[in-house]
N, C-alpha and C. Protein backbone atom coordinates (compact mmCIF):
# COMPACT_ATOMS: atom_id res chain seq x y z
N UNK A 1 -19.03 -200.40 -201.26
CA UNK A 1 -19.60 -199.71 -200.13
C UNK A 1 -19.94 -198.25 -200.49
N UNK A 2 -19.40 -197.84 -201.58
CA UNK A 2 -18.87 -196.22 -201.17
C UNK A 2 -20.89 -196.27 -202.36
N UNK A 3 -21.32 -197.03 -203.39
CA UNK A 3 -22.63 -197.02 -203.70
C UNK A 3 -23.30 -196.71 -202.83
N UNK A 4 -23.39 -197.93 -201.94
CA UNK A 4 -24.64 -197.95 -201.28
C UNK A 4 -24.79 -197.03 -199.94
N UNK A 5 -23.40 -196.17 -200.19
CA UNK A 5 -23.70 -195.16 -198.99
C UNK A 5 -24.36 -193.86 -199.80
N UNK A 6 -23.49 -193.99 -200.96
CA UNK A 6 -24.60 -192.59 -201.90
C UNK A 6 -25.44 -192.81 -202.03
N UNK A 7 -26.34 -194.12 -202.65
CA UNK A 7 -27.52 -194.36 -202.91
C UNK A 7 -28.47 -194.01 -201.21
N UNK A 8 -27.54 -194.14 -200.11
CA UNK A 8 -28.62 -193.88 -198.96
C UNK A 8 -28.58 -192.36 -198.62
N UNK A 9 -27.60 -191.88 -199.07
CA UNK A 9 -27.57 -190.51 -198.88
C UNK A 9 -28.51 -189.63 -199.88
N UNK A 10 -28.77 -190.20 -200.91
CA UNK A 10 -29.49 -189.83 -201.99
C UNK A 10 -31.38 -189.80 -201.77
N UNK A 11 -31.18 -190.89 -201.01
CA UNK A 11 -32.41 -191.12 -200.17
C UNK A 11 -32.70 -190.52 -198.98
N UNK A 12 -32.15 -190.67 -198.12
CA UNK A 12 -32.24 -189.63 -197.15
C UNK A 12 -32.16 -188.33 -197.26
N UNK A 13 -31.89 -187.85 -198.38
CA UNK A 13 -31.80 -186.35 -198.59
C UNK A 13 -33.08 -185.96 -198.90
N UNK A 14 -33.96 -186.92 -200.17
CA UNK A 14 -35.10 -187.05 -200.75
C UNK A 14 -36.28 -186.73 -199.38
N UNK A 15 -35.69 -188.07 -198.66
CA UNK A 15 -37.02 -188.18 -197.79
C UNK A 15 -37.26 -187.50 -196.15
N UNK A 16 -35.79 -186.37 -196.54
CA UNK A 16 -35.85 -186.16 -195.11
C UNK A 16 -35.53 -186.84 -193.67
N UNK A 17 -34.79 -188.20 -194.09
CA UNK A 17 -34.36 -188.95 -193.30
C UNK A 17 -32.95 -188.92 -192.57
N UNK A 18 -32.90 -189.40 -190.94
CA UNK A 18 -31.62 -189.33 -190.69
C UNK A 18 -30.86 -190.73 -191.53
N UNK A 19 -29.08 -191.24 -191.57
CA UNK A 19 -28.79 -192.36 -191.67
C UNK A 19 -28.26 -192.66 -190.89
N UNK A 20 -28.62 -194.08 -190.27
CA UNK A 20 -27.62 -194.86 -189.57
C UNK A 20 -27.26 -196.43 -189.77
N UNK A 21 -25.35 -196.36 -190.10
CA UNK A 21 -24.74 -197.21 -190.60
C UNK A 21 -24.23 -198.24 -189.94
N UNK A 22 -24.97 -199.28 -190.19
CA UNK A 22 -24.38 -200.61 -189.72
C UNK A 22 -24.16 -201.81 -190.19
N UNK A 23 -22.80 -202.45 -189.50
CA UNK A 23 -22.06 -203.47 -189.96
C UNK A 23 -23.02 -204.67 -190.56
N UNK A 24 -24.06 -204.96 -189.94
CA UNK A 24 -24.56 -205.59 -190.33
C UNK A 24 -25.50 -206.17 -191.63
N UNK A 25 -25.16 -204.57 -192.25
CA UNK A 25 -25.89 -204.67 -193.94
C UNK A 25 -24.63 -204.73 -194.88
N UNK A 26 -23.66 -204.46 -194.31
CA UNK A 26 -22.54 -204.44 -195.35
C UNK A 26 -22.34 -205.76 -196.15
N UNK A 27 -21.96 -205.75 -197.14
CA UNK A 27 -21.24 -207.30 -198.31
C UNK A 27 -20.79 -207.88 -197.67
N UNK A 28 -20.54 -208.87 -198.12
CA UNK A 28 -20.04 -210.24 -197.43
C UNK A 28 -18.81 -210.46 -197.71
N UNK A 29 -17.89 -210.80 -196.76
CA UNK A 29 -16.53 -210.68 -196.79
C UNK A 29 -16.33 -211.89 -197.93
N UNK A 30 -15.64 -211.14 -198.77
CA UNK A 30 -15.11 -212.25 -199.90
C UNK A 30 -13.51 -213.03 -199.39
N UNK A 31 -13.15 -212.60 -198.47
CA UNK A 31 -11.89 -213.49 -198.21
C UNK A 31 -11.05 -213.27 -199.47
N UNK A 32 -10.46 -215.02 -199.58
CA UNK A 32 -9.15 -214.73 -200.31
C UNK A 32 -9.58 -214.28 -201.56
N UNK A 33 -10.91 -214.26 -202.09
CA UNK A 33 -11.32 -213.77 -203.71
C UNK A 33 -11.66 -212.30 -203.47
N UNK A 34 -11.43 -211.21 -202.31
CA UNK A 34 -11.14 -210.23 -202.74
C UNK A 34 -10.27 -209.54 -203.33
N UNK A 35 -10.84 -208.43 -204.34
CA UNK A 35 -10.03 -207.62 -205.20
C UNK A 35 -9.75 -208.97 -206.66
N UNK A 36 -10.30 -209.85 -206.61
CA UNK A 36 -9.99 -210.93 -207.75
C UNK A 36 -10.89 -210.68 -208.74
N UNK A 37 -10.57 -210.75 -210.21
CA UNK A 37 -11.34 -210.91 -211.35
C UNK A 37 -12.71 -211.92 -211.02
N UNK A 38 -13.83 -211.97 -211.65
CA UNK A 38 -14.50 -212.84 -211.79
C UNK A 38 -14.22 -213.77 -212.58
N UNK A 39 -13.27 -213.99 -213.94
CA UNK A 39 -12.84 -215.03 -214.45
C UNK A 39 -11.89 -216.11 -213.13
N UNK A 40 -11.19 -215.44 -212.59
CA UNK A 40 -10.59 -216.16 -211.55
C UNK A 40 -11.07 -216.82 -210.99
N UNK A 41 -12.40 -215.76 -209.94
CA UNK A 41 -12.78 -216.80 -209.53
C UNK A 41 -13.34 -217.93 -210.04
N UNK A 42 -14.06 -218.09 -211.51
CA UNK A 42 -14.72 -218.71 -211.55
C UNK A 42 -13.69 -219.75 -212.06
N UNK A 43 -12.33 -219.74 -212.24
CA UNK A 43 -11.48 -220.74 -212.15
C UNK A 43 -11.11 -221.70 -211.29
N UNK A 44 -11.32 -220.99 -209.77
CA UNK A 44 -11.24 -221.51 -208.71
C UNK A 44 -11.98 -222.69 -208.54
N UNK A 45 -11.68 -224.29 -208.02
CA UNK A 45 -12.58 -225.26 -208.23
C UNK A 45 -13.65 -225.21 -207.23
N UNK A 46 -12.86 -224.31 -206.09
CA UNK A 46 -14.18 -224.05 -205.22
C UNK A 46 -15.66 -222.68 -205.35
N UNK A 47 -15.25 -222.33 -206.52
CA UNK A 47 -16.33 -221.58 -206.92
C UNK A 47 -17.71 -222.19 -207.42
N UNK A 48 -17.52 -223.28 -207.89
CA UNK A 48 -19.12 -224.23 -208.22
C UNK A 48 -19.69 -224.48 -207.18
N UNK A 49 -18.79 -224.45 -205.80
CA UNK A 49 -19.70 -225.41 -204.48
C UNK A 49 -20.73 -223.88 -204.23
N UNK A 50 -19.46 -223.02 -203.98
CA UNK A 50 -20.46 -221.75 -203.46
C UNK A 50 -21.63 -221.06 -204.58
N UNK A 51 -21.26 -221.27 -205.74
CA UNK A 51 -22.69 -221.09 -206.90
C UNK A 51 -23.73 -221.49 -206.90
N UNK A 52 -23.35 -222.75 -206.46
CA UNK A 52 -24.80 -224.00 -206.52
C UNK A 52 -24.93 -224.44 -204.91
N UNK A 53 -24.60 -224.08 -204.11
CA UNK A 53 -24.45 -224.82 -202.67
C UNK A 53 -24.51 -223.68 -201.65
N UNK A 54 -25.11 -222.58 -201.59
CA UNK A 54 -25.06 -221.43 -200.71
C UNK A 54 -24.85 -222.13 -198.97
N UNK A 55 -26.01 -223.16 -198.88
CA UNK A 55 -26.25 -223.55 -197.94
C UNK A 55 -25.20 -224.25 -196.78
N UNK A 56 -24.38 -224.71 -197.85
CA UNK A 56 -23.45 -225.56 -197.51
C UNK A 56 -21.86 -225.03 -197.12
N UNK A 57 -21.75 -223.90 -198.11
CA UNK A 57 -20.33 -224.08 -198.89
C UNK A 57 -19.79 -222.05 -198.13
N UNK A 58 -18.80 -222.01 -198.08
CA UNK A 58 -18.40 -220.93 -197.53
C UNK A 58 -17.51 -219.96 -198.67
N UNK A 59 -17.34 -218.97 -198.60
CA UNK A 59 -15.98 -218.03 -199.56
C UNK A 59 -14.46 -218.57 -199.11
N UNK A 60 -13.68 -219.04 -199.46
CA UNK A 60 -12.45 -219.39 -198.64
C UNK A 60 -11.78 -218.46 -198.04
N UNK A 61 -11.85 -218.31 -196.73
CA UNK A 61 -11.29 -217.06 -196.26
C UNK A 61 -12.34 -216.32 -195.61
N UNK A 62 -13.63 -216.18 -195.96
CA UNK A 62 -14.80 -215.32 -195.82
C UNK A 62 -15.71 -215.70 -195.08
N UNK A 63 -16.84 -215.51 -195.60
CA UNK A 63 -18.26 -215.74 -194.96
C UNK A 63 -18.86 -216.69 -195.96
N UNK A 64 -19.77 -217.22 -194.84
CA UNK A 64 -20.70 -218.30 -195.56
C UNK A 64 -22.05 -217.42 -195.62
N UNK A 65 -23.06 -217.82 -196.29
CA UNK A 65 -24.54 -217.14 -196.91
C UNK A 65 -24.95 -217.06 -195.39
N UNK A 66 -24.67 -218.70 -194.49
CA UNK A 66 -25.55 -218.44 -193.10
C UNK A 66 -25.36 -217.55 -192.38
N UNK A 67 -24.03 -217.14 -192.25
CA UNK A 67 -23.51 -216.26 -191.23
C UNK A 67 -24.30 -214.86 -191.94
N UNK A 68 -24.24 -214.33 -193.80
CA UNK A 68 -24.09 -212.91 -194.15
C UNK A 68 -26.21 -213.76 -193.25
N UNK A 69 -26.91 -214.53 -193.34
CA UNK A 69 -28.69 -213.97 -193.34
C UNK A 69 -28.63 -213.88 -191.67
N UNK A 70 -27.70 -214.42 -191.24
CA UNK A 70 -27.90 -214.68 -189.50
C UNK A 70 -28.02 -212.92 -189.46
N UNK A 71 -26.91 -212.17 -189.56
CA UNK A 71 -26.43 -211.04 -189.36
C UNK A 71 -27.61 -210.02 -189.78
N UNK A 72 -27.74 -210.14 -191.43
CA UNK A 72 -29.04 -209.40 -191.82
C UNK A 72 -30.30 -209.53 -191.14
N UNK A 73 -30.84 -210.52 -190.54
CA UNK A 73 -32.42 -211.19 -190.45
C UNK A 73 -32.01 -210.15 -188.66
N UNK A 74 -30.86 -210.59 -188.01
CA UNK A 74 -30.92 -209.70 -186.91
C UNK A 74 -31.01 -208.39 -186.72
N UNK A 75 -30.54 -207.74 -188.00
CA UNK A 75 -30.33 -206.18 -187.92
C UNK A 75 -31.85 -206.13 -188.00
N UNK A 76 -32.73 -206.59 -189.46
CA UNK A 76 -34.10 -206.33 -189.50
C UNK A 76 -34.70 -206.89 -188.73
N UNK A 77 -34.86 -207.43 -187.63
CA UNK A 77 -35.86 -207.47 -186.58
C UNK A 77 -35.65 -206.61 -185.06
N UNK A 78 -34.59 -206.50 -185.44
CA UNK A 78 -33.91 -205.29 -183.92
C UNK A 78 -34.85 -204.05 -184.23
N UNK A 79 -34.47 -203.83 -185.82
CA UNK A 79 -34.77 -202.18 -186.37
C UNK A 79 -36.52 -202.44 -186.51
N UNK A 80 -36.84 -204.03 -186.36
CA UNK A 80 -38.43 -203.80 -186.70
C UNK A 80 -38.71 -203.37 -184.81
N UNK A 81 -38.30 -203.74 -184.19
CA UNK A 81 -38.80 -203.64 -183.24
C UNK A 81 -38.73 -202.26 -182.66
N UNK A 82 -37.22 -201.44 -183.02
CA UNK A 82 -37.18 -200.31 -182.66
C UNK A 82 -38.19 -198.89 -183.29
N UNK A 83 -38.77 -199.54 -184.69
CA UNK A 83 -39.71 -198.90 -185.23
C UNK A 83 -40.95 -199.29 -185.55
N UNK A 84 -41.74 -200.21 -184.55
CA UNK A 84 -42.51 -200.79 -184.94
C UNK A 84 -43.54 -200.15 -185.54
N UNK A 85 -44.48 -200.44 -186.76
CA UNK A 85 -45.68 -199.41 -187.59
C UNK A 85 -45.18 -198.24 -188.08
N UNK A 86 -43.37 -198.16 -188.29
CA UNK A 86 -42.83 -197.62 -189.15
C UNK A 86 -42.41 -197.99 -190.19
N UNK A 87 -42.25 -197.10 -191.18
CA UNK A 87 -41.10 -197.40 -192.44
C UNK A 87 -39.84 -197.04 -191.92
N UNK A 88 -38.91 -198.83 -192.74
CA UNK A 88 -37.38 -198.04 -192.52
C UNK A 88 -36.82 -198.57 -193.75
N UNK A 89 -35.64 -198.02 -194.15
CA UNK A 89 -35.17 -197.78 -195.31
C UNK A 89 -34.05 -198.89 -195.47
N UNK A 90 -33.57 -200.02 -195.67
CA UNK A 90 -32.58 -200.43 -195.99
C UNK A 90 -31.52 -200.22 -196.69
N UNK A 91 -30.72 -199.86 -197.27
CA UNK A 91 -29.51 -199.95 -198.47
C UNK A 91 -28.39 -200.87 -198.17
N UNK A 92 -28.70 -201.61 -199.51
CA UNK A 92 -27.69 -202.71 -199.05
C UNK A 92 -27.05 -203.12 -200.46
N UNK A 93 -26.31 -204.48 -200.52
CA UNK A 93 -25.90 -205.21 -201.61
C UNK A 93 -26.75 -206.19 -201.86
N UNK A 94 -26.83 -206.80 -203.20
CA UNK A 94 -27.79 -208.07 -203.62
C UNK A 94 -27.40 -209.36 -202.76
N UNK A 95 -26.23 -209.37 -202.10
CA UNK A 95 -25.81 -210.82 -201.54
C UNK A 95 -26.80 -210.77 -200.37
N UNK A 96 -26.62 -209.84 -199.71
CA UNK A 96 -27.38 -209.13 -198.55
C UNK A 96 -28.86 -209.22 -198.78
N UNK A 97 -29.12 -208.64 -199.48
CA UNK A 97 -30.29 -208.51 -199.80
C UNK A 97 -31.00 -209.97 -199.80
N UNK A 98 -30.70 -210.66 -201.03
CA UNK A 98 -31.27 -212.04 -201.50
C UNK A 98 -31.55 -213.08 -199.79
N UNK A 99 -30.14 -212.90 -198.91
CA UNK A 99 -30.23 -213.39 -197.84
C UNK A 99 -31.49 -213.56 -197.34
N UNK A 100 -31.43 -211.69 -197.32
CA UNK A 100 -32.93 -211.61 -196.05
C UNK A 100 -34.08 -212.13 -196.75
N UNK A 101 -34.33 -212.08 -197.97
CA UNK A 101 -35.40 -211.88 -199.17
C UNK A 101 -35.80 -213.79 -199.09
N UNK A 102 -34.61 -214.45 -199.10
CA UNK A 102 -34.90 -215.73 -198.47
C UNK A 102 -35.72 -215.81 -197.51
N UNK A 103 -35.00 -215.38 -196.42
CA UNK A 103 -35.76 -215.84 -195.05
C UNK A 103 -36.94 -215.88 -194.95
N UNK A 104 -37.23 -214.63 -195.76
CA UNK A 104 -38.71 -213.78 -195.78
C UNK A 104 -39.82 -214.65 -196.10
N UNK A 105 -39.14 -215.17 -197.36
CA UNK A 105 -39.83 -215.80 -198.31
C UNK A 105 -39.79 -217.30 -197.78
N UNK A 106 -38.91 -217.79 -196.82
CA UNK A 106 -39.17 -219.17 -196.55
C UNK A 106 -38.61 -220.13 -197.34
N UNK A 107 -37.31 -219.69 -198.01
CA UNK A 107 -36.58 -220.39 -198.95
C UNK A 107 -35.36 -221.01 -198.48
N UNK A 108 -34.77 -222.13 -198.92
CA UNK A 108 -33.27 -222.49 -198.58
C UNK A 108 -32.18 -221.37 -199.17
N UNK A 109 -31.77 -221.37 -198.50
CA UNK A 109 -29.86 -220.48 -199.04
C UNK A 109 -29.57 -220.52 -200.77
N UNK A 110 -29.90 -222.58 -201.10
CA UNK A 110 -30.04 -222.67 -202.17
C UNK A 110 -30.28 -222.36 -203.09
N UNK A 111 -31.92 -221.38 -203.13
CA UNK A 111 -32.51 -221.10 -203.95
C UNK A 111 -31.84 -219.35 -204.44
N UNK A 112 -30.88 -218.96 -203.69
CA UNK A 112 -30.14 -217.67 -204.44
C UNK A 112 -30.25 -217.24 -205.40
N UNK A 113 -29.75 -218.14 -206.28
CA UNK A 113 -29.81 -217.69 -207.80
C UNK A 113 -31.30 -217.46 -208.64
N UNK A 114 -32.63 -217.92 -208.02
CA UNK A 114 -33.58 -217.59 -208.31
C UNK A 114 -34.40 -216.28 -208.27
N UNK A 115 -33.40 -215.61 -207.35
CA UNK A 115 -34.08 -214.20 -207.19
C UNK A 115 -32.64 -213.01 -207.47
N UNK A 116 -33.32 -212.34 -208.46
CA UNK A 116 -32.55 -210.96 -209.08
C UNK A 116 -32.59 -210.07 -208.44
N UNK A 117 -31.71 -209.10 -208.15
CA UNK A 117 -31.56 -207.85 -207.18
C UNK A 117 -30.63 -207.28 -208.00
N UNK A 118 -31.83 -206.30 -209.05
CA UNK A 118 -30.34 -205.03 -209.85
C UNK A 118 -30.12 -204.10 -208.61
N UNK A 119 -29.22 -203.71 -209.57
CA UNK A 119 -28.68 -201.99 -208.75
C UNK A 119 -30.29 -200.90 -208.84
N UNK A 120 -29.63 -200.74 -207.41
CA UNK A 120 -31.36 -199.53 -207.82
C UNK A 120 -32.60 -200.49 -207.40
N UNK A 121 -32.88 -201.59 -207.21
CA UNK A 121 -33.46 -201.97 -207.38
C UNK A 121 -34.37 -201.86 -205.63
N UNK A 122 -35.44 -202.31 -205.48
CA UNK A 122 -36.25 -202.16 -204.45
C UNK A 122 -37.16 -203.38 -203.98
N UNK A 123 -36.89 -203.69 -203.02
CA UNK A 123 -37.18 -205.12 -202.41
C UNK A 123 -38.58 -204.81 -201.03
N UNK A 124 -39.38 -204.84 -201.02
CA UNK A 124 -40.06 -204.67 -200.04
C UNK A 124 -40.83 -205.60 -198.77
N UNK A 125 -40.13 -205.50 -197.51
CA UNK A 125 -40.96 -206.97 -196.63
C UNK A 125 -41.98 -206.20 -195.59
N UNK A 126 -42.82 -206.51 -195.25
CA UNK A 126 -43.56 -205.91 -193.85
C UNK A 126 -43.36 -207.07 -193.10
N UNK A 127 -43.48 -206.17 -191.80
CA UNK A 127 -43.43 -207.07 -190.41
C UNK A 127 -44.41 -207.05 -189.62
N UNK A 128 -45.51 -207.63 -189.42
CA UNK A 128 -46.65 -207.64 -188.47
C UNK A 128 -46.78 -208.65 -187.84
N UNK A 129 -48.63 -208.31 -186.97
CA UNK A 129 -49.05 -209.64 -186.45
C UNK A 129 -49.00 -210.75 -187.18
N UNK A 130 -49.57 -210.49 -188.10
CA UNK A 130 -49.50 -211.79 -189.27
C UNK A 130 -48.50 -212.47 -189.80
N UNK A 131 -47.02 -211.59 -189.40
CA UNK A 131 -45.46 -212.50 -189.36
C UNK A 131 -45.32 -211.70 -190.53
N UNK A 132 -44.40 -211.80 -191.54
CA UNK A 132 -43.72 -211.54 -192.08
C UNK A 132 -44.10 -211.82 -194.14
N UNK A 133 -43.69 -210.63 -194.80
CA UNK A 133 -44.19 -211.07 -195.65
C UNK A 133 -43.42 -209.88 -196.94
N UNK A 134 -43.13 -210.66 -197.86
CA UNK A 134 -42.92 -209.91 -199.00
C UNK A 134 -43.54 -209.36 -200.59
N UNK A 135 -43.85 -208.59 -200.51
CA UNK A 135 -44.71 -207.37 -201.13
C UNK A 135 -44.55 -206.81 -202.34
N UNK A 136 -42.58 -206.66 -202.28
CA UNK A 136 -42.24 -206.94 -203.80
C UNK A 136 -40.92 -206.99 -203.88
N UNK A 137 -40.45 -207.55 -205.06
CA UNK A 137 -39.37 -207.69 -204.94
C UNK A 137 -38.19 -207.81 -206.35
N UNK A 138 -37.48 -206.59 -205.99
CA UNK A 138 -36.70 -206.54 -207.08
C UNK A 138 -36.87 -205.40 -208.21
N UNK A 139 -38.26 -204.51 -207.33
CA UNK A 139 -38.73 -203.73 -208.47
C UNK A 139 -37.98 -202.52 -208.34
N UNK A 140 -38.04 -201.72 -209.99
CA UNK A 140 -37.03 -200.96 -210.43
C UNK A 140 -38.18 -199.55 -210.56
N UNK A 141 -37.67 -198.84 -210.34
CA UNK A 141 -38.33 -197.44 -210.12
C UNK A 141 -38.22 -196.85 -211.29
N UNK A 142 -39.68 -196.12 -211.47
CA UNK A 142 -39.94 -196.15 -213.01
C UNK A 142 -39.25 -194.15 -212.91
N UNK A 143 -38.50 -193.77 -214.20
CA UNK A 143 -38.49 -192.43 -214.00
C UNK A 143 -39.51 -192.03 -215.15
N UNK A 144 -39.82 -190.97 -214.75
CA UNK A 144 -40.54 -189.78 -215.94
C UNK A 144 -40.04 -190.11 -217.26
N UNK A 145 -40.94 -190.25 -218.36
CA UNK A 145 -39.97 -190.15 -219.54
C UNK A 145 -39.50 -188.12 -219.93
N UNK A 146 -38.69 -188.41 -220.70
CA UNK A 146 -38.34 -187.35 -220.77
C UNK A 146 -38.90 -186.31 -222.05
N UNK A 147 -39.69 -187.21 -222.49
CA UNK A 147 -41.11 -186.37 -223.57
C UNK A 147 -39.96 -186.65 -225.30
N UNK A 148 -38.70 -186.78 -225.32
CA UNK A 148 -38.20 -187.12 -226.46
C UNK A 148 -38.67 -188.23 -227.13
């Protein structure tokens, strides 16, 4: 969490923007595999269902993919509506992210692992008459070289 609040503060400083923080972009509760190694989990026998089975399969203890896109897809259409023919800024996590980036895109839960979301990275959807649509996704912001 404590990233993606710098990374929005970093942004909002840039762009002159206010922030406002809500539950509904935050990570997805990992349940009993929080604070756990990733070797662990991936020891766990229920870690293959949720790898390959978004759709289906839940975190034990946690959230399932439906519940983290239910949550996301609501925040971004509240905030489309409250700004409509505006830009608004998201900062989020890749679990989060990929969610909405589904919906967008008209994909099953399933297809998760097909779409990459680095750190830093920049995902873009518009919302219009024409419904909904994604623009780009995943792209990484080029810096200046530094002439060395």
């Amino acid at each position: 969490m404590q990233r993606t609040r710098e990374s929005a503060e970093i942004l909002a400083a840039r762009l002159g923007l206010p922030i406002e923080f809500r539950d509904a972009l935050l990570e997805l509760d990992f349940g009993e595999w929080t604070g756990t190694t990733f070797d662990a989990i991936r020891a766990d026998p229920r870690w293959q269902a949720w790898r390959t089975q978004r759709s289906l399969s839940a975190i034990p203890g946690g959230e399932s993919m439906r519940e983290v896109q239910q949550r996301v897809v609501a925040a971004l259409l509240e905030l489309n509506e409250r700004h409509l023919h505006e830009t608004v800024v998201l900062v989020s996590h890749g679990d989060v992210i990929r969610a909405e980036l589904l919906f967008a895109l008209g994909m099953p839960l399933d297809f998760y692992n097909r779409i990459e979301i680095g750190q830093g990275s920049i995902s873009t959807i518009n919302i219009g008459a024409s419904g909904i649509r994604v623009t780009t996704l995943g792209e990484r912001p080029r810096l200046p070289s530094s002439g060395s």
